[in-house]
C-alpha atoms as a PDB file:
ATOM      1  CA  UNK A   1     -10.250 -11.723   4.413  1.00  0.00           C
ATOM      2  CA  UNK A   2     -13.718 -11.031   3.346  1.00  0.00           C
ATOM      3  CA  UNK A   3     -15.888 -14.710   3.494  1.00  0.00           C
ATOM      4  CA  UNK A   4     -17.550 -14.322  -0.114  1.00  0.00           C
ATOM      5  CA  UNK A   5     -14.036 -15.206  -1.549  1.00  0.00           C
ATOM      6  CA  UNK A   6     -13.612 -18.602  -3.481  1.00  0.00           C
ATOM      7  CA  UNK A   7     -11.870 -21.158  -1.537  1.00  0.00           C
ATOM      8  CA  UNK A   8      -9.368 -21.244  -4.788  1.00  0.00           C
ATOM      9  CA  UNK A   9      -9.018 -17.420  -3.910  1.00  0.00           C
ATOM     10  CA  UNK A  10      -8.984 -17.774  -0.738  1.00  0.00           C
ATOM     11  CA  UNK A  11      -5.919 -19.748  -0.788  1.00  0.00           C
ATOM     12  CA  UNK A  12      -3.701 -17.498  -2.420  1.00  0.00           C
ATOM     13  CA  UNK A  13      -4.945 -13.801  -0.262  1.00  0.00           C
ATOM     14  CA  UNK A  14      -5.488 -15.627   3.463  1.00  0.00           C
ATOM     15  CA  UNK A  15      -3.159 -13.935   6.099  1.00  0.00           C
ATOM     16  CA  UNK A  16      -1.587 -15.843   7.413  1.00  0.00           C
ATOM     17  CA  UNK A  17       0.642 -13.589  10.075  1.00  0.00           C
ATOM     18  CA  UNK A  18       3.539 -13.493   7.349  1.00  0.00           C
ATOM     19  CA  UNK A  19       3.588 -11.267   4.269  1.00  0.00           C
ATOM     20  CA  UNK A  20       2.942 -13.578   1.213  1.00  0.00           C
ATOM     21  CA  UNK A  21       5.930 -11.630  -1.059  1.00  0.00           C
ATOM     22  CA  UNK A  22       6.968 -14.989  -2.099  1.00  0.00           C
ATOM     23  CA  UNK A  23       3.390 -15.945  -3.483  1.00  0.00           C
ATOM     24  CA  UNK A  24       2.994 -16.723  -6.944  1.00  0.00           C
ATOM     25  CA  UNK A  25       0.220 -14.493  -7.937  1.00  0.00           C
ATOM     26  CA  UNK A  26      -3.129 -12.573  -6.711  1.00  0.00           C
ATOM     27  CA  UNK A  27      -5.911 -11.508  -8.611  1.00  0.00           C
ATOM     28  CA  UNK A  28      -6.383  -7.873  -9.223  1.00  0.00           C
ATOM     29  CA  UNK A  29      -9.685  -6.511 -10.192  1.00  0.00           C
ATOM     30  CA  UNK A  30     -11.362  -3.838 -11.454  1.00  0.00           C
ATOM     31  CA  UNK A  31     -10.822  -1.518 -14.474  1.00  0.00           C
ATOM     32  CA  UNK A  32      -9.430   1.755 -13.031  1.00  0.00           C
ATOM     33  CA  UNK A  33      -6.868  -0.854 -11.015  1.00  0.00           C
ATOM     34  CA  UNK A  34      -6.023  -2.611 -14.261  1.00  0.00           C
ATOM     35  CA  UNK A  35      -5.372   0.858 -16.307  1.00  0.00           C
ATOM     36  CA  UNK A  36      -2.849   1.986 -13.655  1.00  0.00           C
ATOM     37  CA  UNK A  37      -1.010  -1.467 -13.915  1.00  0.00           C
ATOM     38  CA  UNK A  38      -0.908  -0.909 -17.662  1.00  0.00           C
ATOM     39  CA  UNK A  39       0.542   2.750 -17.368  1.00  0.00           C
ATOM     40  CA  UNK A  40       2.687   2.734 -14.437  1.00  0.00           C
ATOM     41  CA  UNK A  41       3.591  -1.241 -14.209  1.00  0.00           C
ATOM     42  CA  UNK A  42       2.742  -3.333 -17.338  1.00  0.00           C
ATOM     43  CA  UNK A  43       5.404  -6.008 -16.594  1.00  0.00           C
ATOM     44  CA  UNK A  44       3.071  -6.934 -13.716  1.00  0.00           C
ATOM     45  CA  UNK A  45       0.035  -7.962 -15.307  1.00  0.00           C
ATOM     46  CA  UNK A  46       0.329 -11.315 -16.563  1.00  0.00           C
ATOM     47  CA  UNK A  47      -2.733 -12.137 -17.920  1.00  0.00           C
ATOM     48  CA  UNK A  48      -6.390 -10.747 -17.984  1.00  0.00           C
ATOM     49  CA  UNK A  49     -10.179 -11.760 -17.926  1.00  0.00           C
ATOM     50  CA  UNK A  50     -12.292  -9.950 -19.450  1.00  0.00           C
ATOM     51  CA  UNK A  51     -16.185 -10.101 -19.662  1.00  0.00           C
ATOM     52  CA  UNK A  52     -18.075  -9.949 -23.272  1.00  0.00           C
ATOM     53  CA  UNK A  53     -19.165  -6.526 -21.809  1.00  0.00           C
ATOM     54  CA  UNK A  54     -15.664  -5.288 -20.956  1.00  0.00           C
ATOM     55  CA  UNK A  55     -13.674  -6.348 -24.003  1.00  0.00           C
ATOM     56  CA  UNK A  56     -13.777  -3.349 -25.871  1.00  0.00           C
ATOM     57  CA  UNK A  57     -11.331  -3.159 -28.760  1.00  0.00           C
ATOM     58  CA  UNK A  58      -9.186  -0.271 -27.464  1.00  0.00           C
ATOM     59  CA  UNK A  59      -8.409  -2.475 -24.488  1.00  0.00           C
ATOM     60  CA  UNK A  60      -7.298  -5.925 -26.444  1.00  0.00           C
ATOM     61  CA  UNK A  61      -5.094  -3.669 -28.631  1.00  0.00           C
ATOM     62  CA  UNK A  62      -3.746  -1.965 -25.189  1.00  0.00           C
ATOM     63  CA  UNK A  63      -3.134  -5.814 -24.181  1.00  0.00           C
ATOM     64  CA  UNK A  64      -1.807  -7.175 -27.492  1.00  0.00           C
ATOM     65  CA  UNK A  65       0.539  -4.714 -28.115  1.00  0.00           C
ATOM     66  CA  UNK A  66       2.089  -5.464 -24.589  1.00  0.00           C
ATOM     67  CA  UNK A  67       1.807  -8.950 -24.816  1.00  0.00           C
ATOM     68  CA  UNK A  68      -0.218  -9.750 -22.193  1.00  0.00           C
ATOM     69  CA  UNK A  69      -2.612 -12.519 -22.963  1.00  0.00           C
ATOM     70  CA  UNK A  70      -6.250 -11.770 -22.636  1.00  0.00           C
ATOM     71  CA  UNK A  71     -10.063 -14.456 -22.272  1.00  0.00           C
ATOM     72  CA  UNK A  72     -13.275 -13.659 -22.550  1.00  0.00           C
ATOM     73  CA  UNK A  73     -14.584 -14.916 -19.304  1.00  0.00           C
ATOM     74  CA  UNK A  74     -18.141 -17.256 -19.107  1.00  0.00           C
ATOM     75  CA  UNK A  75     -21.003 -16.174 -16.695  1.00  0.00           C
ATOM     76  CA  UNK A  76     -19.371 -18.277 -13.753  1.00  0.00           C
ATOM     77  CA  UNK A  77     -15.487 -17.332 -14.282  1.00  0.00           C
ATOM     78  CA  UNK A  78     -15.305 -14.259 -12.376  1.00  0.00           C
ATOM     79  CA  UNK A  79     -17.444 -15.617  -9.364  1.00  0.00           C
ATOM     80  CA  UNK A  80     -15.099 -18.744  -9.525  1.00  0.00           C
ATOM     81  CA  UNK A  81     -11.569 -16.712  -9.099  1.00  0.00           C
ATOM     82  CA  UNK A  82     -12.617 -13.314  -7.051  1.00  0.00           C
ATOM     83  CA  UNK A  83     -15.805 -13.864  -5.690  1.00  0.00           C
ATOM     84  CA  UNK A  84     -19.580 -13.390  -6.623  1.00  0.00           C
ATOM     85  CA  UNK A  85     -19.615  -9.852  -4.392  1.00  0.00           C
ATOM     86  CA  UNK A  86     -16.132  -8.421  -5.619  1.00  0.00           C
ATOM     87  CA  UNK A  87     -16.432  -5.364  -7.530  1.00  0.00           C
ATOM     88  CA  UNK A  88     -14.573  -6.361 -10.611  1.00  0.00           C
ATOM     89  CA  UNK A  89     -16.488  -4.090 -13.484  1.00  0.00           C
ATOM     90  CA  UNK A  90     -15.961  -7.222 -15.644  1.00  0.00           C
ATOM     91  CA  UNK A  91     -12.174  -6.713 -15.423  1.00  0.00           C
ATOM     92  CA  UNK A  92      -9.579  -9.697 -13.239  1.00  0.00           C
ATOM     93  CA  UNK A  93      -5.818  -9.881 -14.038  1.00  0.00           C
ATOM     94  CA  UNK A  94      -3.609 -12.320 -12.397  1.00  0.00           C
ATOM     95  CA  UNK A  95      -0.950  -9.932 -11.220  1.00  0.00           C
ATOM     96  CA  UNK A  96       2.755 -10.893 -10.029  1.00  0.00           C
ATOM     97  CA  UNK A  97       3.298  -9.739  -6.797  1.00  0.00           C
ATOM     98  CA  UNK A  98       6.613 -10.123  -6.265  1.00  0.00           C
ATOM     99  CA  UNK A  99       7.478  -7.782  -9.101  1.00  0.00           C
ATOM    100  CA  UNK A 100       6.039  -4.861  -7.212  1.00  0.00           C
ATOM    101  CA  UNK A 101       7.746  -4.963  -3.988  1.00  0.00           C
ATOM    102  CA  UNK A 102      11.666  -3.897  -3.357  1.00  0.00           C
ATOM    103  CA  UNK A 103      13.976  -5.713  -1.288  1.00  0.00           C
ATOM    104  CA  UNK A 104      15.174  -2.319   1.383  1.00  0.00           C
ATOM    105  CA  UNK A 105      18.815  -3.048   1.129  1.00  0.00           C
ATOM    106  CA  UNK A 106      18.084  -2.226  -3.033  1.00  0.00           C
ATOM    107  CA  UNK A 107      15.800   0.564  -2.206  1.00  0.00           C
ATOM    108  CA  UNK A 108      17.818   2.358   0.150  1.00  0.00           C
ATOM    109  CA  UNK A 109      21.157   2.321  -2.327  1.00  0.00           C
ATOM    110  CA  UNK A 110      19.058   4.440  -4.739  1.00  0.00           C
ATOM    111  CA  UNK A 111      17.550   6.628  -1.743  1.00  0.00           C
ATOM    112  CA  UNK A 112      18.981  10.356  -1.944  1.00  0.00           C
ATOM    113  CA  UNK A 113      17.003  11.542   0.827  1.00  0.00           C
ATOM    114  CA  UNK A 114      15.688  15.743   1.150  1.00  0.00           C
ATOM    115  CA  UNK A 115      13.714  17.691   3.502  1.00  0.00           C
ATOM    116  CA  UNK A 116      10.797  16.913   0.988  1.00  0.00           C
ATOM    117  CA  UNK A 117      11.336  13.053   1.274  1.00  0.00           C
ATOM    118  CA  UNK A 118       8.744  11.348   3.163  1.00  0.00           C
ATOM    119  CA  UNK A 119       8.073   6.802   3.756  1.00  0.00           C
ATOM    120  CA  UNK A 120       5.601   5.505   5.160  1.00  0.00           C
ATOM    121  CA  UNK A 121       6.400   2.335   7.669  1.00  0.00           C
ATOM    122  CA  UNK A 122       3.382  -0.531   8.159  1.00  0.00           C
ATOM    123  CA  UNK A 123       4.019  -1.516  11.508  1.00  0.00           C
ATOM    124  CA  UNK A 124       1.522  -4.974  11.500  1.00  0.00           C
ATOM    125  CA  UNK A 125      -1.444  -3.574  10.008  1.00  0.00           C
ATOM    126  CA  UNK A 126      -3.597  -6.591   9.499  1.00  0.00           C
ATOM    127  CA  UNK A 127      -6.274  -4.924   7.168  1.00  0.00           C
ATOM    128  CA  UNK A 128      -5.652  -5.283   3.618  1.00  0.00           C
ATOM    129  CA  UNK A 129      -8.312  -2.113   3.321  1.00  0.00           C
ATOM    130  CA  UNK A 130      -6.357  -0.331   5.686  1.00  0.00           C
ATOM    131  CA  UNK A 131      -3.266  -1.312   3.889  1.00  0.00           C
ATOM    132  CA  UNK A 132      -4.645  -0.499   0.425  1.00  0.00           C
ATOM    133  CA  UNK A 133      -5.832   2.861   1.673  1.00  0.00           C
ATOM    134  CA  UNK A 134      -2.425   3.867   3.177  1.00  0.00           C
ATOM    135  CA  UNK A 135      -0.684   3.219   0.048  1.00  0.00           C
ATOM    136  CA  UNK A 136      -3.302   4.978  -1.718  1.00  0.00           C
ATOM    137  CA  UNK A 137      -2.619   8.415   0.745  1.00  0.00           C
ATOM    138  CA  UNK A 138       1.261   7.506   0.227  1.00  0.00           C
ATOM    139  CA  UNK A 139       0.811   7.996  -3.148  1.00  0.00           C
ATOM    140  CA  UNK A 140      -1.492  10.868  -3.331  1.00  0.00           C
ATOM    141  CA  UNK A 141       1.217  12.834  -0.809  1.00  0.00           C
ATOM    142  CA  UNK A 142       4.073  12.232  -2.713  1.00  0.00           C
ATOM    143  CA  UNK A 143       6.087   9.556  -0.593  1.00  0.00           C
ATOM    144  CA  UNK A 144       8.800   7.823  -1.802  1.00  0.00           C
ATOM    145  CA  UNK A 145       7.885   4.314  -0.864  1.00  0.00           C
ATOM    146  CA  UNK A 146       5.752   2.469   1.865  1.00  0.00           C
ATOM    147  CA  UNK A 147       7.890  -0.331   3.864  1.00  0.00           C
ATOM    148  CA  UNK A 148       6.030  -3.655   4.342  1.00  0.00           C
ATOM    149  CA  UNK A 149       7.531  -5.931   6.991  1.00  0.00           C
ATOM    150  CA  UNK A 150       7.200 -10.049   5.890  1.00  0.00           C
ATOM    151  CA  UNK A 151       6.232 -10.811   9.017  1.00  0.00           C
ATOM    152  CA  UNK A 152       2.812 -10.436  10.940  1.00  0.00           C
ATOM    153  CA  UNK A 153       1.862  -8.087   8.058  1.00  0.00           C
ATOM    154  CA  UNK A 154      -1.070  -8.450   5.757  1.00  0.00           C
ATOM    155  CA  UNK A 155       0.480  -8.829   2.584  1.00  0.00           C
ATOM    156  CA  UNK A 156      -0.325  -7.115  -1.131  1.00  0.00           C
ATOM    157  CA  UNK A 157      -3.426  -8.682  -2.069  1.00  0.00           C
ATOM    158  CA  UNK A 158      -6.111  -8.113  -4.642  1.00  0.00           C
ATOM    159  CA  UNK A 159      -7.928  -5.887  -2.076  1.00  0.00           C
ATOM    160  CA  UNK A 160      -5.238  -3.964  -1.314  1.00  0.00           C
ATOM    161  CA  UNK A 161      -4.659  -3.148  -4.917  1.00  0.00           C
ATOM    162  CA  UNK A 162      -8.248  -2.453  -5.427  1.00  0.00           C
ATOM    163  CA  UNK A 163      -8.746  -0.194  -2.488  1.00  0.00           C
ATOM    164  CA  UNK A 164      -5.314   1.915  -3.207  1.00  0.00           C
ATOM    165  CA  UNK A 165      -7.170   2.427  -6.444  1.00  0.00           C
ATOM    166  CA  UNK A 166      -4.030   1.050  -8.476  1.00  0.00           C
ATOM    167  CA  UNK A 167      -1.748   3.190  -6.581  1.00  0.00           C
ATOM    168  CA  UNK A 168       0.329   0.429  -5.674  1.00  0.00           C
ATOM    169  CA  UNK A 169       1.938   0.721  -8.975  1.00  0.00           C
ATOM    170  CA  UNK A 170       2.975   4.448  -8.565  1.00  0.00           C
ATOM    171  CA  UNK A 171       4.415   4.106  -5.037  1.00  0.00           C
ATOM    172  CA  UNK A 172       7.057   1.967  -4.410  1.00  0.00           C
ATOM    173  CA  UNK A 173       6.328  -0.982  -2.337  1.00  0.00           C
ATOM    174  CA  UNK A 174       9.698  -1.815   0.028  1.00  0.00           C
ATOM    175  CA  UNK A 175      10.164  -5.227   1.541  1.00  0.00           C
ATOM    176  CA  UNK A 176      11.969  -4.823   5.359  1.00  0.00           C
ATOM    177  CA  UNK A 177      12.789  -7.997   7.163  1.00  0.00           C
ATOM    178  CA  UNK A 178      14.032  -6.098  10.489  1.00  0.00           C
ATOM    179  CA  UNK A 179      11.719  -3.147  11.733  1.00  0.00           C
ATOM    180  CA  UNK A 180      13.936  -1.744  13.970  1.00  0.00           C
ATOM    181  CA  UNK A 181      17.089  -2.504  12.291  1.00  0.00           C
ATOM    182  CA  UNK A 182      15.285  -0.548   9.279  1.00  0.00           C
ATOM    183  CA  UNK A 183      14.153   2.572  11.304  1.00  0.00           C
ATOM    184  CA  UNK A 184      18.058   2.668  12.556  1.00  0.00           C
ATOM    185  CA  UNK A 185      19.334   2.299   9.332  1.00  0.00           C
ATOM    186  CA  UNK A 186      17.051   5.650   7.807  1.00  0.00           C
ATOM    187  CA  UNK A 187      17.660   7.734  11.243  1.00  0.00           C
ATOM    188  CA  UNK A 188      21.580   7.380   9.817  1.00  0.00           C
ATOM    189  CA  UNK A 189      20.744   8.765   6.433  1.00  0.00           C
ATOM    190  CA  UNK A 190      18.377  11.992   8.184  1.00  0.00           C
ATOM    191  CA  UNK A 191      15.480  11.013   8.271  1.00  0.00           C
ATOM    192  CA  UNK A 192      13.419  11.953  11.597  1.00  0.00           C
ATOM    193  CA  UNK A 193      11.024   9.171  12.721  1.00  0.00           C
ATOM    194  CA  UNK A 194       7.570   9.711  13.362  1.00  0.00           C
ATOM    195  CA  UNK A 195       5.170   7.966  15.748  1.00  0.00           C
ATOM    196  CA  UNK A 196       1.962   8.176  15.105  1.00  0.00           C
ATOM    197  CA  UNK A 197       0.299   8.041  18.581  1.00  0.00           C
ATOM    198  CA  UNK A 198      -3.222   8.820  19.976  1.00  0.00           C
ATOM    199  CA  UNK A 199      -1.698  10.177  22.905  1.00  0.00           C
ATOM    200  CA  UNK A 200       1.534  11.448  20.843  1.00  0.00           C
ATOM    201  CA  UNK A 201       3.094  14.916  22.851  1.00  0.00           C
ATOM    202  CA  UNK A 202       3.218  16.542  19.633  1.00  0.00           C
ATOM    203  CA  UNK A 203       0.343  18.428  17.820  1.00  0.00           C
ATOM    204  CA  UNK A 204       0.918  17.903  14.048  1.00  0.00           C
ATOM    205  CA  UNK A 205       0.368  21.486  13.335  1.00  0.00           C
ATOM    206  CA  UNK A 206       3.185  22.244  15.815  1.00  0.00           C
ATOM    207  CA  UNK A 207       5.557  19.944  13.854  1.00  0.00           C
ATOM    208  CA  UNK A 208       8.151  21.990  11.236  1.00  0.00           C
ATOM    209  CA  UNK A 209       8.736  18.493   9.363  1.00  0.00           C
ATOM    210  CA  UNK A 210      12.250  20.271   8.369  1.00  0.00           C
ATOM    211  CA  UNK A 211      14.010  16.582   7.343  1.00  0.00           C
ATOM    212  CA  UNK A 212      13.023  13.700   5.696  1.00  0.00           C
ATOM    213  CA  UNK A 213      10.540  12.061   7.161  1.00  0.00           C
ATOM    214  CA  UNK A 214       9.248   8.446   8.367  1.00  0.00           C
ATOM    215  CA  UNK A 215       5.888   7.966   9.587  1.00  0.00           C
ATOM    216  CA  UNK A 216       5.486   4.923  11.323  1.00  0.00           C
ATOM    217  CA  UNK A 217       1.387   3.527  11.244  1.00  0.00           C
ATOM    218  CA  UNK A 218       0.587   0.924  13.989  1.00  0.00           C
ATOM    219  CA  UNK A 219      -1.492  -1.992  14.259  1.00  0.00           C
ATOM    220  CA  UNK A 220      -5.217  -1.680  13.899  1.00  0.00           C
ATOM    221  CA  UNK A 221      -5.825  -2.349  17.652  1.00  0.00           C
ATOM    222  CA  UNK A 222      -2.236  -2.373  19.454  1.00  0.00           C
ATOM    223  CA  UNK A 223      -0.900   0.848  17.408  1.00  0.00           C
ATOM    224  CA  UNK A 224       3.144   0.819  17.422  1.00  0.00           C
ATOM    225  CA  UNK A 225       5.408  -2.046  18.886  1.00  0.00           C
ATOM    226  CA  UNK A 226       6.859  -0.403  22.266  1.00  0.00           C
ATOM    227  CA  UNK A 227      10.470  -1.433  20.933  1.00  0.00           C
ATOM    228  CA  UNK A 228       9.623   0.757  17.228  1.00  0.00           C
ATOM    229  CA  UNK A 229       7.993   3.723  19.651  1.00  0.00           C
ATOM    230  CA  UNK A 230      11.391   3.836  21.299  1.00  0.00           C
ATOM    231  CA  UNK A 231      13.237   4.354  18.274  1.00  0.00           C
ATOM    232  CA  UNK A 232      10.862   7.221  17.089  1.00  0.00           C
ATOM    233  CA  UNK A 233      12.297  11.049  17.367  1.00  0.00           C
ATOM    234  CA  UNK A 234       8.656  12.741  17.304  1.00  0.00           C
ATOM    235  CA  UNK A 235       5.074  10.956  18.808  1.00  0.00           C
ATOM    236  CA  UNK A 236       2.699  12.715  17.239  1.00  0.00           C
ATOM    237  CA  UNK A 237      -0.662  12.960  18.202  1.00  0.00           C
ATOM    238  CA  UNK A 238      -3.636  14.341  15.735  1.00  0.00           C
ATOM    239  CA  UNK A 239      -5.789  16.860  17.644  1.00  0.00           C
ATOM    240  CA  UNK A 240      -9.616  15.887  17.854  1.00  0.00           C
ATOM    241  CA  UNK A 241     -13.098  16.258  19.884  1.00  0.00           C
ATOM    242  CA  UNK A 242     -12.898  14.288  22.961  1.00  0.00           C
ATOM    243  CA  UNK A 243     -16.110  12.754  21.389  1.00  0.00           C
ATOM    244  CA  UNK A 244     -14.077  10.659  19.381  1.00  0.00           C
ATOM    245  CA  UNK A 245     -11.415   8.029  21.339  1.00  0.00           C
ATOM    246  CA  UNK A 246      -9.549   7.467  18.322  1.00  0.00           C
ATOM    247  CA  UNK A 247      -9.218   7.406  14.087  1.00  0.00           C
ATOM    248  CA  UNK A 248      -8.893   4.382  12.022  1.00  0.00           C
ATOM    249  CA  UNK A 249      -5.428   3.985  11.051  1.00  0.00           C
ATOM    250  CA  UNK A 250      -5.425   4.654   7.589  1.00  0.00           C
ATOM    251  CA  UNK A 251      -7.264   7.712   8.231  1.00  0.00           C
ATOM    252  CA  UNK A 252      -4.774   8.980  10.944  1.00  0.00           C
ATOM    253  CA  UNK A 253      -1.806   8.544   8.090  1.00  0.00           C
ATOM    254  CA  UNK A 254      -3.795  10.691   5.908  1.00  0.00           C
ATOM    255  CA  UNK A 255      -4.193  13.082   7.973  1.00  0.00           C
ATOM    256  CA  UNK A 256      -0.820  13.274   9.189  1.00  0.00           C
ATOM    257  CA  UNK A 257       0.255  13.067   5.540  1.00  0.00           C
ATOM    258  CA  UNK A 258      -1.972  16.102   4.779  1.00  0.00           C
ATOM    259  CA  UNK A 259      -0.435  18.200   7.425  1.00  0.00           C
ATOM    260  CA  UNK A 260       2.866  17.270   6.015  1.00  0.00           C
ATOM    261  CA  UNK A 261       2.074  18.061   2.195  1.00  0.00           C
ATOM    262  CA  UNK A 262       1.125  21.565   3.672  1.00  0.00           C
ATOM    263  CA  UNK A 263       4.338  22.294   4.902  1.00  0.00           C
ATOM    264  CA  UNK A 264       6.139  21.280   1.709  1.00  0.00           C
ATOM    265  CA  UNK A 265       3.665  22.717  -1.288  1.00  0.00           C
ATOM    266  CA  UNK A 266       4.821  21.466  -4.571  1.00  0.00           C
ATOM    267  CA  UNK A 267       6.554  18.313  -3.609  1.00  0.00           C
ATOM    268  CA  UNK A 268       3.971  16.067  -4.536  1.00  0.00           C
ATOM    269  CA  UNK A 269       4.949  14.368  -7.708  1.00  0.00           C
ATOM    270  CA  UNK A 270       3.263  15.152 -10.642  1.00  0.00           C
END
């Protein structure tokens, strides 16, 4: 995690090689963040701190009438709980986290998978910005959910939330203890796996994506576990000047993404 957090803060965000679904709360900041939450997720948001400058009475009614309890924060608050750097636009909610994440075997009873169903798999990304930005693409492309292993995963913090740009509230989050076991379990509902590879043997525009899909996003510097790569139907590979060895790993999901969405116009949800 970024240094300029508060040891307090600290505390509760740290990764720690194990995905912190269990903790008892993070802090979520930012106003565009905290509207999503109230639209898409209210029973979330727990509580909120507000600056003098961000307490505008359309807001505490938005709060009151959902019974969330609300404080006007003093100069030092914010720094205290998020950081003096954090971006928070005068806007920190303490956010439950384990009331946005799935367990799979729950998630996959309600899963009636189509040739316009896509998931997105984390396999060990470490980056909560990377993380927060895949989610955010997940989203924006109409998946279904994005699977988060609880182990060696960097788990749904307050950075994460802030850099999907609340869109961790529109997407469902899916808890997977098992990888593998997981991939194995959606080959034997249809779904065709996806690798996402630098030196993948397919070239995304060559790819039909004619069932539902599972894109699988590696780790930051190792990519995909050779045991996952195994298990995965397609490797594909993103075609790009030689100039460039590789593509940060959120951006190679949102690319990949992309070249799905273009294949299946209209099944983004609305």
């Amino acid at each position: 995690m970024k240094k300029f957090r508060s040891r307090k803060f600290e505390r509760r965000e740290k990764f720690n090689g194990r995905t912190s679904h269990n903790q008892e709360k993070i802090y979520m900041y930012g106003r565009h963040a905290l509207e999503e939450a109230l639209a898409k997720a209210p029973h979330t948001v727990k509580k909120v701190f507000l600056s003098p400058e961000a307490s505008e009475r359309d807001l505490r009614e938005n709060l009151s009438k959902r019974g969330i309890p609300f404080s006007i924060m003093k100069s030092n608050d914010a720094a205290h709980l998020v950081g003096k750097d954090a971006s928070h636009q005068g806007v920190i909610a303490v956010v439950d986290p384990t009331s946005l994440v799935v367990d799979f075997s729950v998630f996959k009873k309600n899963l009636k998978p189509t040739e316009e169903t896509i998931l997105v798999l984390l396999d060990e990304l470490t980056d909560p910005h990377n993380v927060g930005a895949v989610i955010r693409s997940a989203a924006a492309f109409g998946a279904s959910g994005v699977l988060i292993p609880e182990h060696r995963q960097a788990p749904v913090t307050g950075a994460v939330v802030k850099v999907s740009a609340g869109m961790v509230f529109s997407v469902p989050l899916v808890s997977i203890g098992n990888v593998n076991y997981a991939i194995q379990d959606l080959k034997e509902m249809g779904f065709k796996t996806y690798g996402l590879v630098m030196n993948g043997s397919t070239n995304i525009a060559d790819e039909p994506f004619d069932a539902p899909a599972l894109f699988i996003v590696g780790n930051e510097g190792r990519g995909i576990r050779e045991k996952t790569l195994e298990l995965c139907d397609v490797r594909l590979r993103i075609p790009m000047d030689p100039v460039c060895e590789s593509l940060n790993a959120s951006v190679s999901a949102a690319v990949v993404l992309y070249a799905w969405s273009a294949k299946h116009l209209g099944a983004s949800k609305s």
